[in-house]
N, C-alpha and C. Protein backbone atom coordinates (compact mmCIF):
# COMPACT_ATOMS: atom_id res chain seq x y z
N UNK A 1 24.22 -17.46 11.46
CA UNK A 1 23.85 -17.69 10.08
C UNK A 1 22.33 -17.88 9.95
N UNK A 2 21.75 -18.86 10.94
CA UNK A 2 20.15 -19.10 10.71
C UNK A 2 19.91 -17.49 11.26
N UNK A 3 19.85 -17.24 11.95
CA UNK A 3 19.39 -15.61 12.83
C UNK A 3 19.29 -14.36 11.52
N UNK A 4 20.37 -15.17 10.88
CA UNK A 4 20.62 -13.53 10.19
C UNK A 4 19.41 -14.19 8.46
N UNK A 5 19.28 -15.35 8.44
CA UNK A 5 18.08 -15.66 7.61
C UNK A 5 16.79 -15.29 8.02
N UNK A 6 16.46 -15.29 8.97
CA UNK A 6 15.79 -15.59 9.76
C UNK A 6 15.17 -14.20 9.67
N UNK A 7 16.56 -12.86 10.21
CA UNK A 7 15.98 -11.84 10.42
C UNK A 7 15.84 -11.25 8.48
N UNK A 8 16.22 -11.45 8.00
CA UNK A 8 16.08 -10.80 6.65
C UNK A 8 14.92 -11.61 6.24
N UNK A 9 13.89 -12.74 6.61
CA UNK A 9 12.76 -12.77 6.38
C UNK A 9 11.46 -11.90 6.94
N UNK A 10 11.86 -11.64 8.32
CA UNK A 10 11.01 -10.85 8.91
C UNK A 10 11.28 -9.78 8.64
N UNK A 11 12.82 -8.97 7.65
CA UNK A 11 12.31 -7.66 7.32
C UNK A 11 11.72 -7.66 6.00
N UNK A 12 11.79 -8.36 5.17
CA UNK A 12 11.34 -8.50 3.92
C UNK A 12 9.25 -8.64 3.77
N UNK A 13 9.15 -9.41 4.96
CA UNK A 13 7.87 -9.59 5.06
C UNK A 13 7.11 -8.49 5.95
N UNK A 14 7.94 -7.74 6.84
CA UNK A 14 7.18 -6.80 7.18
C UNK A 14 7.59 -5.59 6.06
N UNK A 15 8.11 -5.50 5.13
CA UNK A 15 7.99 -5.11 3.64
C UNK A 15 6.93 -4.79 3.17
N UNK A 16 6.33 -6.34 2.76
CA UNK A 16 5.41 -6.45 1.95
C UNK A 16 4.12 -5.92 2.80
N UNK A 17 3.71 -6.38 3.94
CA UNK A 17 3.18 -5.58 4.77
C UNK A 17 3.08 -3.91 4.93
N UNK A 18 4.21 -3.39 4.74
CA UNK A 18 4.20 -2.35 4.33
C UNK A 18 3.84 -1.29 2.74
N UNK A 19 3.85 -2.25 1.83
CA UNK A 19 3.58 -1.91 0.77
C UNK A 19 1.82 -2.18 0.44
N UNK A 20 1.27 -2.91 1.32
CA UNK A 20 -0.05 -3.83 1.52
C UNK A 20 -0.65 -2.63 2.11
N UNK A 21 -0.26 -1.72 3.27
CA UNK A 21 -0.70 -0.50 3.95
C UNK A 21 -0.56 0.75 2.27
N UNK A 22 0.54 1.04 2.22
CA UNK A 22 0.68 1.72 1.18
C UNK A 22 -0.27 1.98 -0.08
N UNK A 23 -0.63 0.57 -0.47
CA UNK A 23 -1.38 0.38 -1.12
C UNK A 23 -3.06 0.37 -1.09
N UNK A 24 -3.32 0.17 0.16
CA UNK A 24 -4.73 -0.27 0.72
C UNK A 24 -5.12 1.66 0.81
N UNK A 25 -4.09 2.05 0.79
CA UNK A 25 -4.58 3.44 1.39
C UNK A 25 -5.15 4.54 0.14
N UNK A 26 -4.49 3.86 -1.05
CA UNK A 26 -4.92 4.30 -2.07
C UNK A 26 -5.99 4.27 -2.85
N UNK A 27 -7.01 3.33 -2.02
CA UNK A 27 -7.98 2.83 -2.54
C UNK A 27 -9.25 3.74 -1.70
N UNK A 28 -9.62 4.25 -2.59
CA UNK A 28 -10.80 5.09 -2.37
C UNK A 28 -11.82 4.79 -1.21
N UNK A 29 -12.46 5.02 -0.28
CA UNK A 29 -13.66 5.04 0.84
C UNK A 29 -14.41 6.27 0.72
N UNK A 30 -15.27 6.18 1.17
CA UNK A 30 -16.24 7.34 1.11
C UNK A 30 -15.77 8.14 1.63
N UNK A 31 -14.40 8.50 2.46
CA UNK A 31 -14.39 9.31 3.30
C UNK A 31 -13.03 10.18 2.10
N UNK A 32 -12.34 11.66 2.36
CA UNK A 32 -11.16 11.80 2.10
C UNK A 32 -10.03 11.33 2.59
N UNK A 33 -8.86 10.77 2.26
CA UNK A 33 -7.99 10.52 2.48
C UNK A 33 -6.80 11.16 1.65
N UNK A 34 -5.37 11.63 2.34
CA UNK A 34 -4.19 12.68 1.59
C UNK A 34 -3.74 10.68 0.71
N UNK A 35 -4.34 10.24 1.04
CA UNK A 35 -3.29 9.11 0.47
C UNK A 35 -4.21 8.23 -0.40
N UNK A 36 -4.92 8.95 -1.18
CA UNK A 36 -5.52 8.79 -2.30
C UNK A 36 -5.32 9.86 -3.26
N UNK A 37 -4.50 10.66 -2.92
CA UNK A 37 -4.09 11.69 -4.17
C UNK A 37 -2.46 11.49 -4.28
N UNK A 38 -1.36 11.27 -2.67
CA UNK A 38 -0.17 11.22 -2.43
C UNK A 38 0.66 10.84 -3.85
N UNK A 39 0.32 9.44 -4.42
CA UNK A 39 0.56 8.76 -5.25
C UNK A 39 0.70 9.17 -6.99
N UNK A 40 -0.31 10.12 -6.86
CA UNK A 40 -0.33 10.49 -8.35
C UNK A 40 1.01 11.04 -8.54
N UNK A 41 1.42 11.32 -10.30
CA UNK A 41 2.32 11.71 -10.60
C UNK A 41 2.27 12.76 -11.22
N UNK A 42 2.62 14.04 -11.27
CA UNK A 42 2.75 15.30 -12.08
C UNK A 42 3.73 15.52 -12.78
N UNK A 43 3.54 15.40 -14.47
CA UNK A 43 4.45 16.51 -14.97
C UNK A 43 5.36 17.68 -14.43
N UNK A 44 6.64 17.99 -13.66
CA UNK A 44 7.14 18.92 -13.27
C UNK A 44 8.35 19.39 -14.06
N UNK A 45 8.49 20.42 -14.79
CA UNK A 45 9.59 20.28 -15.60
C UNK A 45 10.29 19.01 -16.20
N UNK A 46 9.28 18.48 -16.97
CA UNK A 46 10.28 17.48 -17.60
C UNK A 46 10.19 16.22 -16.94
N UNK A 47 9.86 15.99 -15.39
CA UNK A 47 10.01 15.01 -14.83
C UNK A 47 8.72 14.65 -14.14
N UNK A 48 8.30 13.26 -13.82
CA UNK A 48 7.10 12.66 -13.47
C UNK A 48 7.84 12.67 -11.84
N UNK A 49 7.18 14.04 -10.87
CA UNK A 49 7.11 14.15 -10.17
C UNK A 49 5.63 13.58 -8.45
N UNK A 50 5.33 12.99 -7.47
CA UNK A 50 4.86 13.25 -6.69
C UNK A 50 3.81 14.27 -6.42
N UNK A 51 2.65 14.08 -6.21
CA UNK A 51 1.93 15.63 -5.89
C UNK A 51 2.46 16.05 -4.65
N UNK A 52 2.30 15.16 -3.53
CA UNK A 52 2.95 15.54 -1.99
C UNK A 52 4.43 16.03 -2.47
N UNK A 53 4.97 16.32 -3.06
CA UNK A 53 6.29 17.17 -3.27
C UNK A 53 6.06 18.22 -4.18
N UNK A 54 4.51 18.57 -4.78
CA UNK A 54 4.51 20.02 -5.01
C UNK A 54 3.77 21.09 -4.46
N UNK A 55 2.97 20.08 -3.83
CA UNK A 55 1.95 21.05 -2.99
C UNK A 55 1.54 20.39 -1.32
N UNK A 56 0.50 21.28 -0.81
CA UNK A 56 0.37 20.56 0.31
C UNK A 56 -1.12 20.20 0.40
N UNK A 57 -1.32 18.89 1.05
CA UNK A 57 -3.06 18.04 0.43
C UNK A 57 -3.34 18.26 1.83
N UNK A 58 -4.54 18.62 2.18
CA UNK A 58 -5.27 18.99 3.30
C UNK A 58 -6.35 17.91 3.29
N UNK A 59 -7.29 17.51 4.34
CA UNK A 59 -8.82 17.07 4.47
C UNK A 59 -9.28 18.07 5.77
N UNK A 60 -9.68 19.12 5.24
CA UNK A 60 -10.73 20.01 6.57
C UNK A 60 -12.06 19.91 6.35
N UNK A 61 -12.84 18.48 6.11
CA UNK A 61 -13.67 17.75 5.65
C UNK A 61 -13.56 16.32 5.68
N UNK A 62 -14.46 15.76 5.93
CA UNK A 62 -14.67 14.34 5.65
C UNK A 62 -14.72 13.75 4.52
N UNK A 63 -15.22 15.00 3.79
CA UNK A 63 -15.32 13.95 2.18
C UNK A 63 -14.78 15.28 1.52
N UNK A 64 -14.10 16.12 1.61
CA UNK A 64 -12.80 17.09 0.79
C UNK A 64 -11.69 16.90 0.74
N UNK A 65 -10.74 17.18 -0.12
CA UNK A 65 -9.41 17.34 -0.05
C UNK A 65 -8.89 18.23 -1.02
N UNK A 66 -8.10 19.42 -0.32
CA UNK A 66 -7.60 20.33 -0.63
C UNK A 66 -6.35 20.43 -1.18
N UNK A 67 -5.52 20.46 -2.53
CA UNK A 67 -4.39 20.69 -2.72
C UNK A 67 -4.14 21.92 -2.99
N UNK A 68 -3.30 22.48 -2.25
CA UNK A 68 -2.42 23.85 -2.74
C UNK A 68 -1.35 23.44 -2.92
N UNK A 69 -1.14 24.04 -4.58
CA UNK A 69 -0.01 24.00 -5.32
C UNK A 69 1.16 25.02 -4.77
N UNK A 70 2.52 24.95 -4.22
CA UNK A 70 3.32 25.84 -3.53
C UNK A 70 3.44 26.67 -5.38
N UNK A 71 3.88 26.24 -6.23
CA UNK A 71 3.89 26.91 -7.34
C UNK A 71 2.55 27.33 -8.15
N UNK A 72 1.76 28.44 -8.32
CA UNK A 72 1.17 28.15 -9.08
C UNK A 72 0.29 28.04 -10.31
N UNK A 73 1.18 28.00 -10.70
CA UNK A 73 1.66 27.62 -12.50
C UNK A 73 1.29 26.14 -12.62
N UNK A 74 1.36 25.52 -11.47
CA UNK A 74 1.02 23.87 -11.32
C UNK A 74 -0.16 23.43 -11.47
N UNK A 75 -1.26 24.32 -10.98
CA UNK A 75 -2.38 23.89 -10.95
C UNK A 75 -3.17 23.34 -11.88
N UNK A 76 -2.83 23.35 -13.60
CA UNK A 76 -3.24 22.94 -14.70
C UNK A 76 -2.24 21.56 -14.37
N UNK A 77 -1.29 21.64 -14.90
CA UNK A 77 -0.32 20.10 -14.26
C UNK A 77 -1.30 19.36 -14.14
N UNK A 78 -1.75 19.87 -12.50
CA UNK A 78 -1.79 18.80 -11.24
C UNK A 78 -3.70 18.12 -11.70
N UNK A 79 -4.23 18.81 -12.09
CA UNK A 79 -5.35 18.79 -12.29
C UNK A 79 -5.43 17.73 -13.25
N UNK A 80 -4.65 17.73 -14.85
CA UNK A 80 -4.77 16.43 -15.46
C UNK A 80 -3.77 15.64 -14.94
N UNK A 81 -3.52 15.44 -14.24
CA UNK A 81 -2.52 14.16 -13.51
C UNK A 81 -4.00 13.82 -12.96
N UNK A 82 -4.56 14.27 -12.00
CA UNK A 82 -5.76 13.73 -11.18
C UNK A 82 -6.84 13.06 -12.41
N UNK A 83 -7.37 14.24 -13.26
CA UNK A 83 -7.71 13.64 -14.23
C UNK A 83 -7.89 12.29 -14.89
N UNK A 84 -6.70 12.14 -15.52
CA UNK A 84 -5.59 10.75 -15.48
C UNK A 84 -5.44 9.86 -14.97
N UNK A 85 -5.50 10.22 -13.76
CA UNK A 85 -5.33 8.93 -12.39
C UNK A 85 -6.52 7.77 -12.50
N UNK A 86 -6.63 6.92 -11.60
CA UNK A 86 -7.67 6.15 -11.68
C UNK A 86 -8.55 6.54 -10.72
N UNK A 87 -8.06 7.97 -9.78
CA UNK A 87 -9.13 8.02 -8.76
C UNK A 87 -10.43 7.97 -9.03
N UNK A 88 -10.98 8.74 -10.29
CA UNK A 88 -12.44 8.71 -10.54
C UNK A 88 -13.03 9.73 -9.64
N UNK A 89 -12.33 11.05 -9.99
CA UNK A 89 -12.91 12.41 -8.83
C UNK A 89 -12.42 13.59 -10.24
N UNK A 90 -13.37 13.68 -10.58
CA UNK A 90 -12.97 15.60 -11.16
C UNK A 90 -12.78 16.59 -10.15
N UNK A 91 -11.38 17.30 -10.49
CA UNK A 91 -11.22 18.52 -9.52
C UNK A 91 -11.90 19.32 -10.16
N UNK A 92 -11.71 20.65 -9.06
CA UNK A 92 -12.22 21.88 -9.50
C UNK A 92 -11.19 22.88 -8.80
N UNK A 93 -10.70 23.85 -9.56
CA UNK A 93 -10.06 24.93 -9.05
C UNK A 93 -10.36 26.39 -9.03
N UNK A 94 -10.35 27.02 -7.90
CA UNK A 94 -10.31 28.69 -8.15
C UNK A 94 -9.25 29.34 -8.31
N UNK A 95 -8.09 28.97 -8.91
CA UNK A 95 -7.00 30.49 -9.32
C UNK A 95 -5.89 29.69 -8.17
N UNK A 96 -6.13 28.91 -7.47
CA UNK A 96 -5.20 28.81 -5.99
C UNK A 96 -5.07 27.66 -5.71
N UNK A 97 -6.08 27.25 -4.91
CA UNK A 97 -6.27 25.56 -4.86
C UNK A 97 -7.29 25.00 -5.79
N UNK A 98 -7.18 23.73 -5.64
CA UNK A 98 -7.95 22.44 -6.38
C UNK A 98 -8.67 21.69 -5.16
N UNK A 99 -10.04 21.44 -4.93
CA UNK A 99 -10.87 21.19 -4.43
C UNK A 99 -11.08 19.45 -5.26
N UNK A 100 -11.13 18.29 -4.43
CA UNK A 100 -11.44 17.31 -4.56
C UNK A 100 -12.55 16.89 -3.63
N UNK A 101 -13.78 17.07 -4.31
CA UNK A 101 -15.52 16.55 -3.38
C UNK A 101 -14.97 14.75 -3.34
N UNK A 102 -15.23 14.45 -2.41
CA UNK A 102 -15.32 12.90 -2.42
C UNK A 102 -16.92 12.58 -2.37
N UNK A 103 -17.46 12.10 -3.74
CA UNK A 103 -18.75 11.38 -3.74
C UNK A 103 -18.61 10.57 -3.21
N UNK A 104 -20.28 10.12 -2.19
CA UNK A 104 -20.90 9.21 -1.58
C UNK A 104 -20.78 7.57 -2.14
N UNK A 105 -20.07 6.69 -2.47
CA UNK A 105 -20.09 5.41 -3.00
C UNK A 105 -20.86 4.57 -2.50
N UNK A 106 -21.61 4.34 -4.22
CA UNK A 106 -22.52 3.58 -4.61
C UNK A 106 -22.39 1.62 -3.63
N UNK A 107 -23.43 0.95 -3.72
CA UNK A 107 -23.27 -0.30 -2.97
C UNK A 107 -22.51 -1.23 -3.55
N UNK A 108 -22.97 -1.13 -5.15
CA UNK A 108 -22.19 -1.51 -6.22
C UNK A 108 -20.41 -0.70 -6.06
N UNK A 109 -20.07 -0.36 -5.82
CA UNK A 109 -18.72 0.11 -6.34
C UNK A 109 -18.10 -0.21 -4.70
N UNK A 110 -18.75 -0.30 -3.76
CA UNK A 110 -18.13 -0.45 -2.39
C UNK A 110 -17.97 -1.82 -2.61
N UNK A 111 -18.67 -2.53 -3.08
CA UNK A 111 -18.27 -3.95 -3.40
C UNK A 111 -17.32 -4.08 -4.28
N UNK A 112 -16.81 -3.54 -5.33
CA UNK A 112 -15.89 -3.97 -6.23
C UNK A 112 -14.58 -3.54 -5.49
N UNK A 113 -14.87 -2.13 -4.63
CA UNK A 113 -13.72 -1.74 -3.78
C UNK A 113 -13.26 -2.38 -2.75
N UNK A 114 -14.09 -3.37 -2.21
CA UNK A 114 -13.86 -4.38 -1.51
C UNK A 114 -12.99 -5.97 -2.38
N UNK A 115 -13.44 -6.18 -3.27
CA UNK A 115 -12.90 -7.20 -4.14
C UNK A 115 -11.48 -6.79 -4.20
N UNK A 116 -11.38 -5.31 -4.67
CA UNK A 116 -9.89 -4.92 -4.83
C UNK A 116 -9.06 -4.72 -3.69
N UNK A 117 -9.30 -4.56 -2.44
CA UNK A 117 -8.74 -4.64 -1.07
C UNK A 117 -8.46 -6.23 -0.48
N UNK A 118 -8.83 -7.08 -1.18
CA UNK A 118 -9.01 -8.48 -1.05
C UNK A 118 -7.92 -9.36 -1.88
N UNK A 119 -8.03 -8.23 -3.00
CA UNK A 119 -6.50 -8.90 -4.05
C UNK A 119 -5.37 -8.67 -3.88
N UNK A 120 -5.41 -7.22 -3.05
CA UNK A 120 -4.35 -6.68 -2.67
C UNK A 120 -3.53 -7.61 -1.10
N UNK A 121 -4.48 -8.15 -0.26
CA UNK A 121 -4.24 -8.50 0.56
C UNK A 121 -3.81 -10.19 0.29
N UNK A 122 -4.71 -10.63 -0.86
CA UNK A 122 -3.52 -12.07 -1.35
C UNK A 122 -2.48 -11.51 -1.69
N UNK A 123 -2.26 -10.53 -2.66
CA UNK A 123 -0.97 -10.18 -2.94
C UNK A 123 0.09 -10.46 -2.26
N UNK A 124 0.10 -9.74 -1.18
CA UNK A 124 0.81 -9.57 -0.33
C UNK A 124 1.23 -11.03 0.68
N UNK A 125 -0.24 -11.91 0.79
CA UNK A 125 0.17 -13.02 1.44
C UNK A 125 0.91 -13.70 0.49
N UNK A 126 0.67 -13.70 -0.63
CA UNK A 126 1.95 -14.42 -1.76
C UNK A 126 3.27 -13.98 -1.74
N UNK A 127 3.29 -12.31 -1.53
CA UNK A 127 5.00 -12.24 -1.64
C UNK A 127 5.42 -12.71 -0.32
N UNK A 128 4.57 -12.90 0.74
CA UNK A 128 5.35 -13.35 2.16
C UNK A 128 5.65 -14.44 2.35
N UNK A 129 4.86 -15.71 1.39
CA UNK A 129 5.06 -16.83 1.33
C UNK A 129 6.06 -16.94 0.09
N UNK A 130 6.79 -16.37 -0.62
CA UNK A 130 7.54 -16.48 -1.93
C UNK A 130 8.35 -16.23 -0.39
N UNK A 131 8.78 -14.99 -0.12
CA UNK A 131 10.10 -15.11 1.18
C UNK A 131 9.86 -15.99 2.32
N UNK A 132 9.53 -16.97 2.75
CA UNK A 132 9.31 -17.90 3.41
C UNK A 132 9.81 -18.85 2.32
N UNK A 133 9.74 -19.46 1.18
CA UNK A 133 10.09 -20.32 0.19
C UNK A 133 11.42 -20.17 -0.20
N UNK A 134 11.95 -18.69 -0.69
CA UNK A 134 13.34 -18.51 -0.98
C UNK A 134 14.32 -18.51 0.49
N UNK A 135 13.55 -18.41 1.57
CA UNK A 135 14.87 -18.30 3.09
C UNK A 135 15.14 -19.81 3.46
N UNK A 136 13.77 -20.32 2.93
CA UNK A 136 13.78 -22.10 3.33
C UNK A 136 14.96 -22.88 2.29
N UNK A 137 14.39 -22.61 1.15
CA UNK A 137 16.01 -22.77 0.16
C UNK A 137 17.05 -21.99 0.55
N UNK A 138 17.55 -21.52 0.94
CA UNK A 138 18.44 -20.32 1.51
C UNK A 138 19.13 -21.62 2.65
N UNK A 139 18.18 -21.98 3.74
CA UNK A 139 18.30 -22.92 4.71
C UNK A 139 18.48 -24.44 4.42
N UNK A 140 18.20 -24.46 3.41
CA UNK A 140 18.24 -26.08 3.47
C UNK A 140 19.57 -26.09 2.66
N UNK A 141 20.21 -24.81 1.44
CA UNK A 141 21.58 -24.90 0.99
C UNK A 141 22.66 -25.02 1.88
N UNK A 142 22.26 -24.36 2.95
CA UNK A 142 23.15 -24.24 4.44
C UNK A 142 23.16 -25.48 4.91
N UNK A 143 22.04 -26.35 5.14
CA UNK A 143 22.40 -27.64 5.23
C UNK A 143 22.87 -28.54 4.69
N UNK A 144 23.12 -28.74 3.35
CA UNK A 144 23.23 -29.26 2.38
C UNK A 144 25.32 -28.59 2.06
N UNK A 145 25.41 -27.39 2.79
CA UNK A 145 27.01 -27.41 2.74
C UNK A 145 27.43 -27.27 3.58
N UNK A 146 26.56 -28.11 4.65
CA UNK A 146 27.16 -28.86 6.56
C UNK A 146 27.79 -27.43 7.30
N UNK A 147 27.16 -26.26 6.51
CA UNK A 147 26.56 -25.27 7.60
C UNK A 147 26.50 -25.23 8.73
N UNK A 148 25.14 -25.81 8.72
CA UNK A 148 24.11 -26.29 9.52
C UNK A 148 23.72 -27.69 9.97
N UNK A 149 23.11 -28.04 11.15
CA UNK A 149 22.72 -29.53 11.07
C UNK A 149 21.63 -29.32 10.65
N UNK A 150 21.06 -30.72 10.62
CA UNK A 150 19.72 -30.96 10.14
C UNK A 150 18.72 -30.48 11.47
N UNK A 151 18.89 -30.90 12.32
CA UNK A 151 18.63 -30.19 13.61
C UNK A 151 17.80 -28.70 13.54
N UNK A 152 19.24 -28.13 13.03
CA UNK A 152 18.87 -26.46 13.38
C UNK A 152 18.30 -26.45 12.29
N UNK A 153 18.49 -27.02 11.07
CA UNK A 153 17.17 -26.88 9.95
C UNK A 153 15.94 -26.54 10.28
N UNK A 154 15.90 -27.67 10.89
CA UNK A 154 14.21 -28.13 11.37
C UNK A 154 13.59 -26.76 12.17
N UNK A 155 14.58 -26.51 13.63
CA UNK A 155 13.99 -25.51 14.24
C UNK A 155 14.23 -24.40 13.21
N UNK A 156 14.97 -24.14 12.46
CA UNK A 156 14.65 -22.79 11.92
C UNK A 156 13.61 -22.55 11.17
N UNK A 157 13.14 -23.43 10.13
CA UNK A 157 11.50 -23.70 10.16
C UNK A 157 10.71 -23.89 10.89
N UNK A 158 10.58 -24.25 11.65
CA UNK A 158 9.71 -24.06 12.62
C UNK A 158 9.10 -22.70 13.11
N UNK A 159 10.58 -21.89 13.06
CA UNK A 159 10.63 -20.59 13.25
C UNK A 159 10.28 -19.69 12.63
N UNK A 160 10.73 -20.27 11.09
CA UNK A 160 10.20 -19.40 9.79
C UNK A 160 8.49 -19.11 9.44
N UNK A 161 8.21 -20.75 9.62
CA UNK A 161 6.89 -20.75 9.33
C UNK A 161 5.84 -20.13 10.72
N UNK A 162 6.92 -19.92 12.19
CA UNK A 162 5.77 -18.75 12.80
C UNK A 162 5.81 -16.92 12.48
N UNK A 163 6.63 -16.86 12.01
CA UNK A 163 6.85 -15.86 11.55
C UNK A 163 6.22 -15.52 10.06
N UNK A 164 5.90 -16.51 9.65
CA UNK A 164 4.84 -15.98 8.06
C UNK A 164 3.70 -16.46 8.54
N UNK A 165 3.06 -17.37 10.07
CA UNK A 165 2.09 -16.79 10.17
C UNK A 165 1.27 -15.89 10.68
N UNK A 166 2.62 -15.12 10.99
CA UNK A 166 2.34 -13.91 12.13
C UNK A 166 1.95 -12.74 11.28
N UNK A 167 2.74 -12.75 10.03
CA UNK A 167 2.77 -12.06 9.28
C UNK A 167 1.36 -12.10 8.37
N UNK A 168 1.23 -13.26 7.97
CA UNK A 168 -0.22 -13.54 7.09
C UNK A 168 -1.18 -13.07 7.88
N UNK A 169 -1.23 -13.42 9.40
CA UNK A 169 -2.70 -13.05 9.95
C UNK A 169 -2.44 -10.96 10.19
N UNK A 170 -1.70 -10.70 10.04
CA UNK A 170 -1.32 -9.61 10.44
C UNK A 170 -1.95 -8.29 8.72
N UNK A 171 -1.14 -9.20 7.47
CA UNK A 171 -1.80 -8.58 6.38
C UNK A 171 -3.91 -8.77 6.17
N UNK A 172 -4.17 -10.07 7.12
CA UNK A 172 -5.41 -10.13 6.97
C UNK A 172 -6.42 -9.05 8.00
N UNK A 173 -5.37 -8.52 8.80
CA UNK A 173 -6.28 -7.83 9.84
C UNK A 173 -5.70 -5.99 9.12
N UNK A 174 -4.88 -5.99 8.66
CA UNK A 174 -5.07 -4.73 7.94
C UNK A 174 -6.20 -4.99 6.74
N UNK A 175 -6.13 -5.96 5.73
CA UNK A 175 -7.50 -6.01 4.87
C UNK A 175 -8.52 -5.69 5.52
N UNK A 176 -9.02 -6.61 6.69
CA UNK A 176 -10.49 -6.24 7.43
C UNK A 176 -10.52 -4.86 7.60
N UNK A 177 -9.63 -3.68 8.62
CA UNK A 177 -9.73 -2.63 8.29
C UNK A 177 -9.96 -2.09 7.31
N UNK A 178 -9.18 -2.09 6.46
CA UNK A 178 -10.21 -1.13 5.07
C UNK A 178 -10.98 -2.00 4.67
N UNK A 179 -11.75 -3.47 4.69
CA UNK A 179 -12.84 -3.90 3.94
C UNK A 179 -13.50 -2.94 5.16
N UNK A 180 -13.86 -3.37 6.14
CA UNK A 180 -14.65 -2.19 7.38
C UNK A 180 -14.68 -0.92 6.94
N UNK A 181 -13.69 0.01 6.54
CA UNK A 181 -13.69 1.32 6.31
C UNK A 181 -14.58 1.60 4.92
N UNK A 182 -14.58 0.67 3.81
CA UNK A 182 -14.95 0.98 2.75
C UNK A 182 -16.37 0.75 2.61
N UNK A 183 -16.55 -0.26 3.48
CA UNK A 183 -18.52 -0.33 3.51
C UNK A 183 -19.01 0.29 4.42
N UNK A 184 -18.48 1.05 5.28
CA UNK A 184 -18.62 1.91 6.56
C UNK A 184 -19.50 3.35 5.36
N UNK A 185 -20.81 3.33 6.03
CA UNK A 185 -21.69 4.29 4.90
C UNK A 185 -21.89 5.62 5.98
């Protein structure tokens, strides 16, 4: 019973961890990345489709990224979706693909892009500590309907709380990576 709390905290928190990567990746660096366009959404018949499910995003460049539309009839679509987006990149297309230049970022905007890699990474230490809070209530109901002893309470906190801080220092060392990547000139 504690084990199986126990383990549905550590998958929940390597979750959020995962959504913390997901997210961090979307955030612009000077360099190209496929996972700063992945995210957008396209008009596809009717439905708010994925770009990575209509075309295929290349970087044969450091600061390019190439989408070819497999359809293309898409390429107007895909273009105001990017538009739209918050990336802050005008495409350009010839008839085929859409060409995304990644400009050089300013000192000013590497800093705000840093602020936003920083919120993202409390974020995330908050939802790991919200599941550390709901497994501990979870645990102490178990004690409270002689479950459990008070005993195994204790060690299972004990347990819990190394496991969210394995987890916290773990979302802080993915932040440092992209704060590193994003002031990296």
């Amino acid at each position: 019973m504690v084990e199986d709390a126990l383990t549905e905290a550590e998958n929940k928190m390597n979750k959020a961890i995962d959504v913390l990567k997901r997210e961090l990746a979307a955030i612009r660096t000077g360099r190209a990345s496929t996972g700063l366009v992945e995210r957008v959404h396209v008009e596809y018949y009717g439905a708010q489709t994925p770009l990575n499910q209509l075309a295929s995003i290349s970087v044969p460049e450091p600061r390019l990224l190439i989408i070819q539309p497999w359809d293309k009839n898409m390429i107007g679509p895909i273009e105001k979706a990017i538009m739209k987006s918050d990336i802050g990149i005008t495409p350009t297309n010839d008839g085929k693909t859409i060409r995304l230049v990644i400009p050089q970022l300013s000192e000013e905007r590497r800093k705000e892009l840093v602020k936003v890699a920083r919120k993202r990474v409390e974020e995330a230490k908050v939802a790991i500590r919200n599941d550390r809070r709901q497994i501990v209530d979870d645990l102490k109901e178990m004690e409270k309907e002689k479950l459990i002893t008070e005993d195994e309470l204790k060690r299972a906190q004990e347990r819990l709380q190394k496991l969210t801080d394995k987890y916290t220092e773990q979302s802080e060392q993915v932040g440092a990576a992209k704060e590193k990547e994003i002031l990296e000139v």
